[in-house]
Protein backbone atom coordinates (compact mmCIF):
# COMPACT_ATOMS: atom_id res chain seq x y z
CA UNK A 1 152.40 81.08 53.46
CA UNK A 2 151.56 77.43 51.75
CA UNK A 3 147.70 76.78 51.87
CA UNK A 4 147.46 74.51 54.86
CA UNK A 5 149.24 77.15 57.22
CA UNK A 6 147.68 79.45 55.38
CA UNK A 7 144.42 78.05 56.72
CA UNK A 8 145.70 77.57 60.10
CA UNK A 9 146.24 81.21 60.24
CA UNK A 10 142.79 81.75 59.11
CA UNK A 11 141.55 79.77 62.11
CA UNK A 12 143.87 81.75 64.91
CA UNK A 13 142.26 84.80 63.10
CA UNK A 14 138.56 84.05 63.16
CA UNK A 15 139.08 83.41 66.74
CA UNK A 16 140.52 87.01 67.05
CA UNK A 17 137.62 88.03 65.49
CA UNK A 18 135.28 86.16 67.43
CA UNK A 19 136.98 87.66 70.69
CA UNK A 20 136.59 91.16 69.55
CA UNK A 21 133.17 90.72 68.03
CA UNK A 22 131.33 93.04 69.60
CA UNK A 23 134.31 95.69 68.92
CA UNK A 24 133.34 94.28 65.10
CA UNK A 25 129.41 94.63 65.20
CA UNK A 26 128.43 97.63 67.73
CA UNK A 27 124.92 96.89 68.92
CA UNK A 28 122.45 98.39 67.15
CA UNK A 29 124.41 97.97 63.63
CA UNK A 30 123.89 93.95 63.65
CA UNK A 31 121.38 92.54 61.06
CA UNK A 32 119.36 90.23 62.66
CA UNK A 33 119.72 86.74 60.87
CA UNK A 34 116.08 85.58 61.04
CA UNK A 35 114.19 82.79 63.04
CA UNK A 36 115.74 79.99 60.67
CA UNK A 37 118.99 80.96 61.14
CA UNK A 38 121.75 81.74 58.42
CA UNK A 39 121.42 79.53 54.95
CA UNK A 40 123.95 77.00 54.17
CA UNK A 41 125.68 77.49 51.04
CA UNK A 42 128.60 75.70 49.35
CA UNK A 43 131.19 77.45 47.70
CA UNK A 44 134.20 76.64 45.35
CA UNK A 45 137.70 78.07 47.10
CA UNK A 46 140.12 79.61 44.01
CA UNK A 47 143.26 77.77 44.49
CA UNK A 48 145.35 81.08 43.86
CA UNK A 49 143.30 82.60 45.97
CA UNK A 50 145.50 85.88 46.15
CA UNK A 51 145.81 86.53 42.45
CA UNK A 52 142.24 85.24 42.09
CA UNK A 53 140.81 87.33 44.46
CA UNK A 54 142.91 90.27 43.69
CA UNK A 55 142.36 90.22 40.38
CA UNK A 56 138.33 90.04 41.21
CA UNK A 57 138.47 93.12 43.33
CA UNK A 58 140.02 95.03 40.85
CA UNK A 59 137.24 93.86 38.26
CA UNK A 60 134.49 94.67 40.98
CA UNK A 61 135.91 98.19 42.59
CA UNK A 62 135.93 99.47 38.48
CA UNK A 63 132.66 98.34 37.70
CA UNK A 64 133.44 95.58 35.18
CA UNK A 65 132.88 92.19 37.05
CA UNK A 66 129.26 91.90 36.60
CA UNK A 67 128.18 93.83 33.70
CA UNK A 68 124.51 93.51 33.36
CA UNK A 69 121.58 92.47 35.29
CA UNK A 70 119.60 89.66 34.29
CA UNK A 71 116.20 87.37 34.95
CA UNK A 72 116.00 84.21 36.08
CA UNK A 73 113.92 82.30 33.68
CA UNK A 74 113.07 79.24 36.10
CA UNK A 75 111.06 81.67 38.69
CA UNK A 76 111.16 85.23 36.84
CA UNK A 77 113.54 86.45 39.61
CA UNK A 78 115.06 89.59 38.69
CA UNK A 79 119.33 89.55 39.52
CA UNK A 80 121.07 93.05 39.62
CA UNK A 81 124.67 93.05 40.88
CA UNK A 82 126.10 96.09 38.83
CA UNK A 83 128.07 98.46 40.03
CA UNK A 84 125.91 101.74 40.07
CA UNK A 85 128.62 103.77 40.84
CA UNK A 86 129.66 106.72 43.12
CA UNK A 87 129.08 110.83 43.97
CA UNK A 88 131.97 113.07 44.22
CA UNK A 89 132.72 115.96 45.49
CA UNK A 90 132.99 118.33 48.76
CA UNK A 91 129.89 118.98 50.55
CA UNK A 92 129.02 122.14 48.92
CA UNK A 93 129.39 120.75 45.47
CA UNK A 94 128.47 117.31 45.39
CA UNK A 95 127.35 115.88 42.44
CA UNK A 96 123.18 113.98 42.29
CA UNK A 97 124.11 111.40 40.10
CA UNK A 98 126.09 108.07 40.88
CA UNK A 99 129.00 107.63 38.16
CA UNK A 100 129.56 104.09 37.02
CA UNK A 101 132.81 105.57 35.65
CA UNK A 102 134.16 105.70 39.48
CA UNK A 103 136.08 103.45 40.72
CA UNK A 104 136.71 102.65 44.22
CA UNK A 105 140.18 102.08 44.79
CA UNK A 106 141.36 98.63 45.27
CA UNK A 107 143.95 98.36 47.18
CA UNK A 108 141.12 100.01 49.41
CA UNK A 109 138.81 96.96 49.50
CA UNK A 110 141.60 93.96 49.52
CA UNK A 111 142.36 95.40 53.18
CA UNK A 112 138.92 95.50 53.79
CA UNK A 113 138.52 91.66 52.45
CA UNK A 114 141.43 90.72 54.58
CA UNK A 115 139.59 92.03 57.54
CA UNK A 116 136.57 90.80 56.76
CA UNK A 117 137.54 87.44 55.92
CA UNK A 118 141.63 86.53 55.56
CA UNK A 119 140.84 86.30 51.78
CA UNK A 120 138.55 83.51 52.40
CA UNK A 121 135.44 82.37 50.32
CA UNK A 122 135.49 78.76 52.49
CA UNK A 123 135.15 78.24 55.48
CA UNK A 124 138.94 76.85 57.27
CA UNK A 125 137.66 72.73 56.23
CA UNK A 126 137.27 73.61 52.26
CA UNK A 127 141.35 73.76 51.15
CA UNK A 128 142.41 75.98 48.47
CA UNK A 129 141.24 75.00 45.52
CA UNK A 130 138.20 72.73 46.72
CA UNK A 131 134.59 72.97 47.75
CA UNK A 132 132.62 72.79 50.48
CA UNK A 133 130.84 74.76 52.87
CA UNK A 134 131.05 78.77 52.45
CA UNK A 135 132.47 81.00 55.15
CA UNK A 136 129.77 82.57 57.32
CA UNK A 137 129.21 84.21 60.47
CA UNK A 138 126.20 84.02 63.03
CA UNK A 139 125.09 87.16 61.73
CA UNK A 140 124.79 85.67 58.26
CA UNK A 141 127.63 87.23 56.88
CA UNK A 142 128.71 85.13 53.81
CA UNK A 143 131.92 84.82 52.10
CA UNK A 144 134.94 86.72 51.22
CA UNK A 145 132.88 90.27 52.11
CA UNK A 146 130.90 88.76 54.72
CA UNK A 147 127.62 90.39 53.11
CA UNK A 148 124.96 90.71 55.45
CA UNK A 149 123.19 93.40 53.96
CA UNK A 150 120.12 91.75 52.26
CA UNK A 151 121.25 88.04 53.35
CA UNK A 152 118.41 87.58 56.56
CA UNK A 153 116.70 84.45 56.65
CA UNK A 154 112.88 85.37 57.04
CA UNK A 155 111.54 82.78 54.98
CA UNK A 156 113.68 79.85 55.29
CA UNK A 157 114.31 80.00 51.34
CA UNK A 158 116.89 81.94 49.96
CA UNK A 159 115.90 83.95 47.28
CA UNK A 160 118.15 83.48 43.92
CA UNK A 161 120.30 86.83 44.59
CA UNK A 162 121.09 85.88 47.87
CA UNK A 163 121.98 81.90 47.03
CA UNK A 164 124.67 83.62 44.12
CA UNK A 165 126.05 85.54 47.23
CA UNK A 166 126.42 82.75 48.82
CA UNK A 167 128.12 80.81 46.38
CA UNK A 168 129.87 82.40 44.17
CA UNK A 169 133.28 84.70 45.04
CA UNK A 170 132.73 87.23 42.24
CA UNK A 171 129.44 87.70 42.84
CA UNK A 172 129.94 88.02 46.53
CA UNK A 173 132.60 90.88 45.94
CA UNK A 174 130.15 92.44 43.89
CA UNK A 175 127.76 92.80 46.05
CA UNK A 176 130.54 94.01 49.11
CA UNK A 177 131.64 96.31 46.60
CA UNK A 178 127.69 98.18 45.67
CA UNK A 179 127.69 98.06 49.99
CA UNK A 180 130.55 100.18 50.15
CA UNK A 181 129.65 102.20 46.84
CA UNK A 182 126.14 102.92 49.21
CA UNK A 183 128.21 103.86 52.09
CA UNK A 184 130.18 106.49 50.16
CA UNK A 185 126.90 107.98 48.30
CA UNK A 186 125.36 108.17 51.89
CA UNK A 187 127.28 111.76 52.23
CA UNK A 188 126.19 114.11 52.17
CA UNK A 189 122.68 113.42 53.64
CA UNK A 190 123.68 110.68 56.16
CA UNK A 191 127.70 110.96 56.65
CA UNK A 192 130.29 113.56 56.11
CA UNK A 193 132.57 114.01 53.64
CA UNK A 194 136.20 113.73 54.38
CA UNK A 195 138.47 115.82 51.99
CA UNK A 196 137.08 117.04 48.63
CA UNK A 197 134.85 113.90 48.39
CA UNK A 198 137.55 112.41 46.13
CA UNK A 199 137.54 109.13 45.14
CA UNK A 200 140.47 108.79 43.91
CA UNK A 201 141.87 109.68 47.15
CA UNK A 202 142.11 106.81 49.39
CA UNK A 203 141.96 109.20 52.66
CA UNK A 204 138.80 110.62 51.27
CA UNK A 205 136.95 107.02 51.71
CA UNK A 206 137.14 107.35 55.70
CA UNK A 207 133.73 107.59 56.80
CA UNK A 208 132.96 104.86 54.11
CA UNK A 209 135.26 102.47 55.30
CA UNK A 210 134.21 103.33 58.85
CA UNK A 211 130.14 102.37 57.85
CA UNK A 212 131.27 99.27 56.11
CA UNK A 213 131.68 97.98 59.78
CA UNK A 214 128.80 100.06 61.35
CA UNK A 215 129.45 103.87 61.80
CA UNK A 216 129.18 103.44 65.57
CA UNK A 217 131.27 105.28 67.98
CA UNK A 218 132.75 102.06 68.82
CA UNK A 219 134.70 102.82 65.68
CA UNK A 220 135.26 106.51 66.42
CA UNK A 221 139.36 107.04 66.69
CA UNK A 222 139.25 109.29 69.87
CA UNK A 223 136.44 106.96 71.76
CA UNK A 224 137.65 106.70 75.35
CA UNK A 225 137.43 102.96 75.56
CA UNK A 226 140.38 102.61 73.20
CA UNK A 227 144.05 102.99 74.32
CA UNK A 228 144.89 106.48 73.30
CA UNK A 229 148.72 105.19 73.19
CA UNK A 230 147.64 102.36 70.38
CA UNK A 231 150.19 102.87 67.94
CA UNK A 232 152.44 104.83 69.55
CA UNK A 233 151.22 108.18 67.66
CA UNK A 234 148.67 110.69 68.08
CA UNK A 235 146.62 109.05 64.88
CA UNK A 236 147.16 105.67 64.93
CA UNK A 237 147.41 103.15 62.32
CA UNK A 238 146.84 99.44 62.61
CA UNK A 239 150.15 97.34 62.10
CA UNK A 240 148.49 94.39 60.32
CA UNK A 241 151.24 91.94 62.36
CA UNK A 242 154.28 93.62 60.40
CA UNK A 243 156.58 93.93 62.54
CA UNK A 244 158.39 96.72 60.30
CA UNK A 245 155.40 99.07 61.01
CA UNK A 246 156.21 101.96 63.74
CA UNK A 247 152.96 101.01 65.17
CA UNK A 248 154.42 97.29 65.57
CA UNK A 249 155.42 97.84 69.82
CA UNK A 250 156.91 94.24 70.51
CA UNK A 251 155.82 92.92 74.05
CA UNK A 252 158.04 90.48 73.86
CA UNK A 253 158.45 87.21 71.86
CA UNK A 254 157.54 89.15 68.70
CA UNK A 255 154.06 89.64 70.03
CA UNK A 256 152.54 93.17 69.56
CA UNK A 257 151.53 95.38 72.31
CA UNK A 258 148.29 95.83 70.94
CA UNK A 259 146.53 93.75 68.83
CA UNK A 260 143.52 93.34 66.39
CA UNK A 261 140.77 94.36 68.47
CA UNK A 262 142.36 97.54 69.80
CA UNK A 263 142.14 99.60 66.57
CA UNK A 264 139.08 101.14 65.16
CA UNK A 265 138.00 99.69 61.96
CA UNK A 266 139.43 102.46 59.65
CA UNK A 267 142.69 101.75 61.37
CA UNK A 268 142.82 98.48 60.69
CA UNK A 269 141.87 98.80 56.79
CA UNK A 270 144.32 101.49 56.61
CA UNK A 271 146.94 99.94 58.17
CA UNK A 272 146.67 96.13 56.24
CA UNK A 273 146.49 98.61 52.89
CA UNK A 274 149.79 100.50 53.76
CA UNK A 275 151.16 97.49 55.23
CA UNK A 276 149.71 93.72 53.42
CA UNK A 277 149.68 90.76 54.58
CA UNK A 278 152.37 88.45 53.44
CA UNK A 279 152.03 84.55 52.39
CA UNK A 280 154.24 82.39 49.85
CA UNK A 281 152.72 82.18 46.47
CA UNK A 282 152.65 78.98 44.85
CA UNK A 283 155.91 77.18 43.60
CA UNK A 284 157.57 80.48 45.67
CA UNK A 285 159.86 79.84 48.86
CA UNK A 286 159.73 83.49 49.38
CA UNK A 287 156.85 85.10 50.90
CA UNK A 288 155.58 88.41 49.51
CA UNK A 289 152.82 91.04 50.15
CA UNK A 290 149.54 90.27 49.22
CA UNK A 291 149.26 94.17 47.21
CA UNK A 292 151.24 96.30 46.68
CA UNK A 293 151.45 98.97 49.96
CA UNK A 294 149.18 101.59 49.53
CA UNK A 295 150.19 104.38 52.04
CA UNK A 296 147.34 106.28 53.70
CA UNK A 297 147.40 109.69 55.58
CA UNK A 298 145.54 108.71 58.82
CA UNK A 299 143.25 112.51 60.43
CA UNK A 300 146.17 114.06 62.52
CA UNK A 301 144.66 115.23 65.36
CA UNK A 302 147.63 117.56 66.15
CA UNK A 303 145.73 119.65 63.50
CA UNK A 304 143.00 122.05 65.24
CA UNK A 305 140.62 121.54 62.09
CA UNK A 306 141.00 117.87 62.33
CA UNK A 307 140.74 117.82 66.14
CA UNK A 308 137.51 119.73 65.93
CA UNK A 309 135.95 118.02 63.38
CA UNK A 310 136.55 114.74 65.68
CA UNK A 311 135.28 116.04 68.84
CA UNK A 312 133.19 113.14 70.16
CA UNK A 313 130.24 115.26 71.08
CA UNK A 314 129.81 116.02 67.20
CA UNK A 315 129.31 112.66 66.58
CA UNK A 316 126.78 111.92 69.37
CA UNK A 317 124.55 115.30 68.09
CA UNK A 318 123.86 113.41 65.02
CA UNK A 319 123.72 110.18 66.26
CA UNK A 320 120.88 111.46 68.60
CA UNK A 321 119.09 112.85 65.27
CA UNK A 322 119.50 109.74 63.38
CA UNK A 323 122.73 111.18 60.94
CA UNK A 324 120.38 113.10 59.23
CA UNK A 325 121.81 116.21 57.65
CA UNK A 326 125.04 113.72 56.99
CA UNK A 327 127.02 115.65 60.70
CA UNK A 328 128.74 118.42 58.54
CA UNK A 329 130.51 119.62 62.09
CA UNK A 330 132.61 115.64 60.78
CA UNK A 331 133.87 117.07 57.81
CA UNK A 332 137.33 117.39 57.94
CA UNK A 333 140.04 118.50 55.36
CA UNK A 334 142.67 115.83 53.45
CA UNK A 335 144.54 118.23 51.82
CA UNK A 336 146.76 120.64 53.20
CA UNK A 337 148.84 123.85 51.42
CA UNK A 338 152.77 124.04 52.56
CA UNK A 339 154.02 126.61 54.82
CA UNK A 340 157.55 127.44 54.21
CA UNK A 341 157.56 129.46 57.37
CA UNK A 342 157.17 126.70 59.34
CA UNK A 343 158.99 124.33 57.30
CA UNK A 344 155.25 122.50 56.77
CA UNK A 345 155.45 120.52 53.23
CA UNK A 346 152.17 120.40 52.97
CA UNK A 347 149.73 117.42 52.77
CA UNK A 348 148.52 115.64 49.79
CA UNK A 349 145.91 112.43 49.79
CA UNK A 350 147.08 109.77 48.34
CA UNK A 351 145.40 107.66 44.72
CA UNK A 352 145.62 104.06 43.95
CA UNK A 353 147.94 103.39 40.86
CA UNK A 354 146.48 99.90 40.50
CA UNK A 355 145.57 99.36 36.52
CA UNK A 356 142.80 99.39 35.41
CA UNK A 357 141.15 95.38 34.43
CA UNK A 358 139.94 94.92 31.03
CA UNK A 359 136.92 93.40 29.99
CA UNK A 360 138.50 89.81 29.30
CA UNK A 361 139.41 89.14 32.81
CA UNK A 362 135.82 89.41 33.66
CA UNK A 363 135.04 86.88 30.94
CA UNK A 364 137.17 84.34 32.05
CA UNK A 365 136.03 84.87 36.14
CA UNK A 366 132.50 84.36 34.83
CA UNK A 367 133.34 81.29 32.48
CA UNK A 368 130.39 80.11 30.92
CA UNK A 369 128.69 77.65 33.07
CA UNK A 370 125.92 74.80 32.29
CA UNK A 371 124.24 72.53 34.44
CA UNK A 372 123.03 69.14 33.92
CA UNK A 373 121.54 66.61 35.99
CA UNK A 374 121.07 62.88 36.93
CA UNK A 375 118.71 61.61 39.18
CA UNK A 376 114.99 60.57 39.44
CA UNK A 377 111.98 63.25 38.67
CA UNK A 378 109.99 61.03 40.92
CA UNK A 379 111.61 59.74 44.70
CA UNK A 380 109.53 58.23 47.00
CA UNK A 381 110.64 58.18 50.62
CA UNK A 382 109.64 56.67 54.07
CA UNK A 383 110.08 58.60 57.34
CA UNK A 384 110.62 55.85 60.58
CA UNK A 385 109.55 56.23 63.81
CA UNK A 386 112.92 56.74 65.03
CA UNK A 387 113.36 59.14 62.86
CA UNK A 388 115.79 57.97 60.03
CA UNK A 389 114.83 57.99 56.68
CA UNK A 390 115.18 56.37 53.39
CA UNK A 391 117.10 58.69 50.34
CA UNK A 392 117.59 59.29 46.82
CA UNK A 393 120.49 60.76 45.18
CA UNK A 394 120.96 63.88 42.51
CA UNK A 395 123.95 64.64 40.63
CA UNK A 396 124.32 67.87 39.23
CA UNK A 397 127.44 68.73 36.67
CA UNK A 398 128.77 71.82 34.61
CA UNK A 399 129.10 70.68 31.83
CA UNK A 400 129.98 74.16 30.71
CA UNK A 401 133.06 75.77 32.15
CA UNK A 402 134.54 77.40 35.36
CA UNK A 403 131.61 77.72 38.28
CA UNK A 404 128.02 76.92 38.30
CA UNK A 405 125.95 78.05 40.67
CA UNK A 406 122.73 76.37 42.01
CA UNK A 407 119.82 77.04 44.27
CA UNK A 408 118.44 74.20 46.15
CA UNK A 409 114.11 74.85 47.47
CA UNK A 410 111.80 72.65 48.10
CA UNK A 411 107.55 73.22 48.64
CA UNK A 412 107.75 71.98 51.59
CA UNK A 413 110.56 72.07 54.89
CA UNK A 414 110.43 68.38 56.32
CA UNK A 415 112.42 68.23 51.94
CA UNK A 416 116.06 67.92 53.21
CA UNK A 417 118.99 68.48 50.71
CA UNK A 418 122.86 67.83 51.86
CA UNK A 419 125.79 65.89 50.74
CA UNK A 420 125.71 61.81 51.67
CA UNK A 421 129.04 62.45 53.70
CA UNK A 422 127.26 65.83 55.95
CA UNK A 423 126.10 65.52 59.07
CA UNK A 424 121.99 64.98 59.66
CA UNK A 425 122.26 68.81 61.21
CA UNK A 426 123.11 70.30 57.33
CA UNK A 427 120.28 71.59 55.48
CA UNK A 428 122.05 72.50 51.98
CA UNK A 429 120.51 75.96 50.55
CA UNK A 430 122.81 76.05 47.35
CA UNK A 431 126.15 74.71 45.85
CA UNK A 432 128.43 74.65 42.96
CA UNK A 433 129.64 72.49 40.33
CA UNK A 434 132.94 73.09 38.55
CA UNK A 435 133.66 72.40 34.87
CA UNK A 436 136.21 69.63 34.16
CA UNK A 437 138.86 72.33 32.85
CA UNK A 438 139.38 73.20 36.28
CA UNK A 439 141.61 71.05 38.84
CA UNK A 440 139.26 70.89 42.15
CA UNK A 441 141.63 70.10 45.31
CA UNK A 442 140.24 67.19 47.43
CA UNK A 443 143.26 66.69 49.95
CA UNK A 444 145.27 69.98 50.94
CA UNK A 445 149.16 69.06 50.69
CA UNK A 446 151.21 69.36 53.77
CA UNK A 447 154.19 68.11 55.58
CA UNK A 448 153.23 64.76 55.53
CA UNK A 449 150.33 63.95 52.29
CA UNK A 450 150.40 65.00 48.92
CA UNK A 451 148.04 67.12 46.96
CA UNK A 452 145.11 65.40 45.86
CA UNK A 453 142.73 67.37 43.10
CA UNK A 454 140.43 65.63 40.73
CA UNK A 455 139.13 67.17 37.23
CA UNK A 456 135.75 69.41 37.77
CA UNK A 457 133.47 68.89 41.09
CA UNK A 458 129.66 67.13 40.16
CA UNK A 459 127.79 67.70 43.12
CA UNK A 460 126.15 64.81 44.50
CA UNK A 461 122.84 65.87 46.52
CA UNK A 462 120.81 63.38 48.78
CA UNK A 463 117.81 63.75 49.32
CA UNK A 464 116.08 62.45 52.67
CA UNK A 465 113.01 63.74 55.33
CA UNK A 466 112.97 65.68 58.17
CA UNK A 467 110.73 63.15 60.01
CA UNK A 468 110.63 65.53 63.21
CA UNK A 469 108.53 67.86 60.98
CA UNK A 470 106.91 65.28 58.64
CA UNK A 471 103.04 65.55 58.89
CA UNK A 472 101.35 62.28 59.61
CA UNK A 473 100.05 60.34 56.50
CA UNK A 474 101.23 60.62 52.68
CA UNK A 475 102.79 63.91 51.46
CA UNK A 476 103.45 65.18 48.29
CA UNK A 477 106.14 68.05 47.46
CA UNK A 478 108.40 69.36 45.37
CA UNK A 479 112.22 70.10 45.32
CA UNK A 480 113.78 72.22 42.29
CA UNK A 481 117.34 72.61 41.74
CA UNK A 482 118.13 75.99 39.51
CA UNK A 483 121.23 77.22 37.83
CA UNK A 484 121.51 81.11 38.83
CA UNK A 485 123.86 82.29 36.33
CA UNK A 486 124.67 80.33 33.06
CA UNK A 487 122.71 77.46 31.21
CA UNK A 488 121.26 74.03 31.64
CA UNK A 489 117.57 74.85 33.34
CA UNK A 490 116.45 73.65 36.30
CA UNK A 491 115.67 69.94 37.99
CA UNK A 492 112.64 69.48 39.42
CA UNK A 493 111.62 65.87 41.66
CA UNK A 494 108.31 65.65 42.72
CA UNK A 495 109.04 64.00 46.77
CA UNK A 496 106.48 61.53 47.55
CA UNK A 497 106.51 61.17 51.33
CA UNK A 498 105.23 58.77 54.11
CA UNK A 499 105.36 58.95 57.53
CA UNK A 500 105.12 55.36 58.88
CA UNK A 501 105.42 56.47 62.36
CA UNK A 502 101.85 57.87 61.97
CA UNK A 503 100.49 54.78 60.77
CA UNK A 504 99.78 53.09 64.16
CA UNK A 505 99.18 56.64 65.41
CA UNK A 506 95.21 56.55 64.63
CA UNK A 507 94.86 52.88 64.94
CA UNK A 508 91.93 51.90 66.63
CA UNK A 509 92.11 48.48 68.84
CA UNK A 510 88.72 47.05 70.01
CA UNK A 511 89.43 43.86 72.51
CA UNK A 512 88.62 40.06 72.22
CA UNK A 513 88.32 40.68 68.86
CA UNK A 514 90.20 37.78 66.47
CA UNK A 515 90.64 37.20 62.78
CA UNK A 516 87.61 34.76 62.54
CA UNK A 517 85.54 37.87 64.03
């Protein structure tokens, strides 16, 4: 679909998502955000946003996106994103070391992106190819992954590894990608192994892609509260709106007799893999698939080891002790041998042909980014009584390549960082700047306007007071702006601060008394 459809779809389907939230996030699996709520981050939004992101899953699920950890050398912060790989094998065989030679396989975690997030970094104001405010949920999940693993707000600073989260689309993948590596080395002390613990087999990843959403029996296929008749088959598979799916039942109007929220999570990543999502690539009039189908063998509960292994009460037995042990009663086979008897072909699990990335395509989704800055190392600013306040302004450009990313923290919270056009309510926590190679989209084309872009993005930061929480007097602080992956160093503005509403505060008035006194 063109982008500005393409984000009104994204709209209709955050509001699905918001409708069947608590089908989403079972209680008990939702990270609390913290007291100060989630971090605001912006975020730059790849123009080809499907090959982009594709091609940035592909790099991640192998391993190769972010090579090496590193140090920040403003504040000595230590950044580890690498992939640290994945077990393998069946239960009785499983291996004790994580092998960064494993991939995951894609196709596996572009459905799961698609659920997560409609293969959005922005949130539905920032078009395709521009920047602005980052996609994020209540629950401070951020981005194309929504990561919330790690991303609470408990201090009302984000550390450095969660601002590059925040900010950045490969780095954010990254870090979905290591969350779902976790979930898959949890077996077999905290999940169960489905198959031979493949993972080349994309039905061996079920219990994975289950705890990527929560493993809650909210999420368990044969849980009461879902329509056993979903799908139209004993194990059902999530139609992903394609209407060519036989789990597609139209209701009339080319609406679906069940929707989004009726499917379990592994039904619904299943399902988008075997059947994508489809959208018009640019300079196309055809629309396409997003990936290339990836069919999936879905637990066919017609099968007595299959039905067993799914018996409800074997989940809540090691719920009730925590998952420890990893429920072995769960494990459940993948593969199948034929049985010419009974005219049974047998069953096979399925692998991922997706090629493998090379090395270069990481380079050039990494660029090589370098911040500078303009703007005063001294501001001095004047809180009112009715709470307004004066400004300064900061400028920060790449004058490197690709995307920069930035943390924004001040000493002190009455510091306030945002963009001169945000609303007083935005409290900026990090950004990006884009190097002038790149064409950053400022107007979204549609029926009626033309596509507007403009060479690079500087970000212009103004700096103000939070006179609400501005203590009486003078006040000193400081506000640092650091780079968190390339060059340039950091900006740091000592904030000079006066509350002038606290001037008459302490003033002491003695009567009859004039000038000449």
């Amino acid at each position: 679909m063109g982008r500005a459809l393409a984000r009104l779809a994204l709209a209709a389907t955050l509001g699905a998502l918001g409708a069947a939230w608590s089908l989403l996030h079972p209680a008990g699996e939702v990270q609390a955000c913290g007291a100060a709520g989630p971090f605001d981050f912006d975020a730059y939004e790849a123009e080809s946003y499907v090959a982009t992101y594709a091609r940035a899953i592909e790099l991640t699920t192998a391993g190769k996106a972010v090579p090496f950890a590193y140090t920040l050398t403003t504040t000595g912060e230590s950044i580890d994103l690498t992939y640290q790989g994945l077990l393998k094998g069946p239960r009785a065989a499983r291996s004790t070391k994580a092998d960064p030679s494993l991939r995951i396989p894609p196709s596996i975690f572009k459905s799961i992106t698609w659920i997560e997030s409609s293969f959005a970094d922005g949130s539905t104001v920032v078009p395709y190819g521009g920047v602005g405010p980052v996609l994020r949920s209540f629950d401070c999940g951020y981005g194309l992954g929504q990561v919330t693993t790690g991303m609470s707000n408990g201090t009302g600073t984000a550390s450095a590894r969660q601002a590059l989260i925040g900010t950045h689309f490969l780095f954010n993948l990254a870090e979905g990608v290591r969350i779902l590596a976790d979930k898959w080395n949890a077996a077999p002390r905290y999940r169960p192994i489905a198959g031979n613990g493949d993972p080349a087999s994309v039905e061996d990843w079920y219990f994975a892609i289950w705890s990527y959403n929560g493993f809650a029996f909210s999420n368990h296929p044969l849980n009461p509260a879902r329509d056993p008749l979903r799908g139209g088959a004993a194990s059902p598979l999530y139609h992903c709106y394609d209407p060519s799916a036989p789990s597609f039942q139209d209701a009339g109007g080319g609406t679906p007799k069940f929707g989004y929220g009726d499917y379990t999570y592994p039904e619904r990543v299943y399902g988008c893999m075997a059947f994508p999502p489809r959208y018009t690539p640019p300079g196309a009039t055809a629309k396409t698939t997003m990936w290339t189908p990836q069919p999936a063998n879905m637990p066919d509960f017609a099968n007595a080891l299959v039905a067993t292994a799914f018996a409800p009460e074997n989940f809540t037995v090691c719920e009730s002790a925590g998952f420890s042990g990893g429920c072995p009663a769960m494990d459940f086979p993948t593969t199948f041998a034929p049985d010419p008897e009974k005219g049974f072909a047998g069953v096979k699990p399925h692998q991922d042909p997706t090629p493998l990335p090379s090395a270069a395509q990481a380079s050039a989704l990494l660029g090589d980014p370098r911040l500078s800055y303009s703007g005063p190392t001294t501001l001095a600013l004047t809180a009112f009584a009715d709470g307004t306040a004066t400004s300064g302004t900061v400028t920060v450009t790449n004058v490197g390549t690709w995307i920069a990313p930035f943390r924004i923290r001040a000493s002190a919270p009455w510091i306030v960082v945002r963009h001169p056009t945000d609303p007083a309510s935005r409290t900026l926590d990090g950004g990006v700047a884009v190097g002038a190679e790149t064409e950053v989209v400022t107007q979204a084309p549609n029926a009626t306007r033309p596509r507007l872009a403009q060479k690079g993005y500087q970000s212009v930061l103004q700096v103000t007071l939070d006179a609400a929480t501005l203590p009486p007097g003078t006040n000193d602080g400081t506000l640092w702006i650091e780079p968190l992956f390339g060059g340039g160093g950091a900006f740091q503005m000592k904030v000079i601060a006066v509350n002038s509403a606290s001037a008459y505060r302490y003033k002491v008035v003695v009567p009859n008394l004039t000038s000449e006194d």
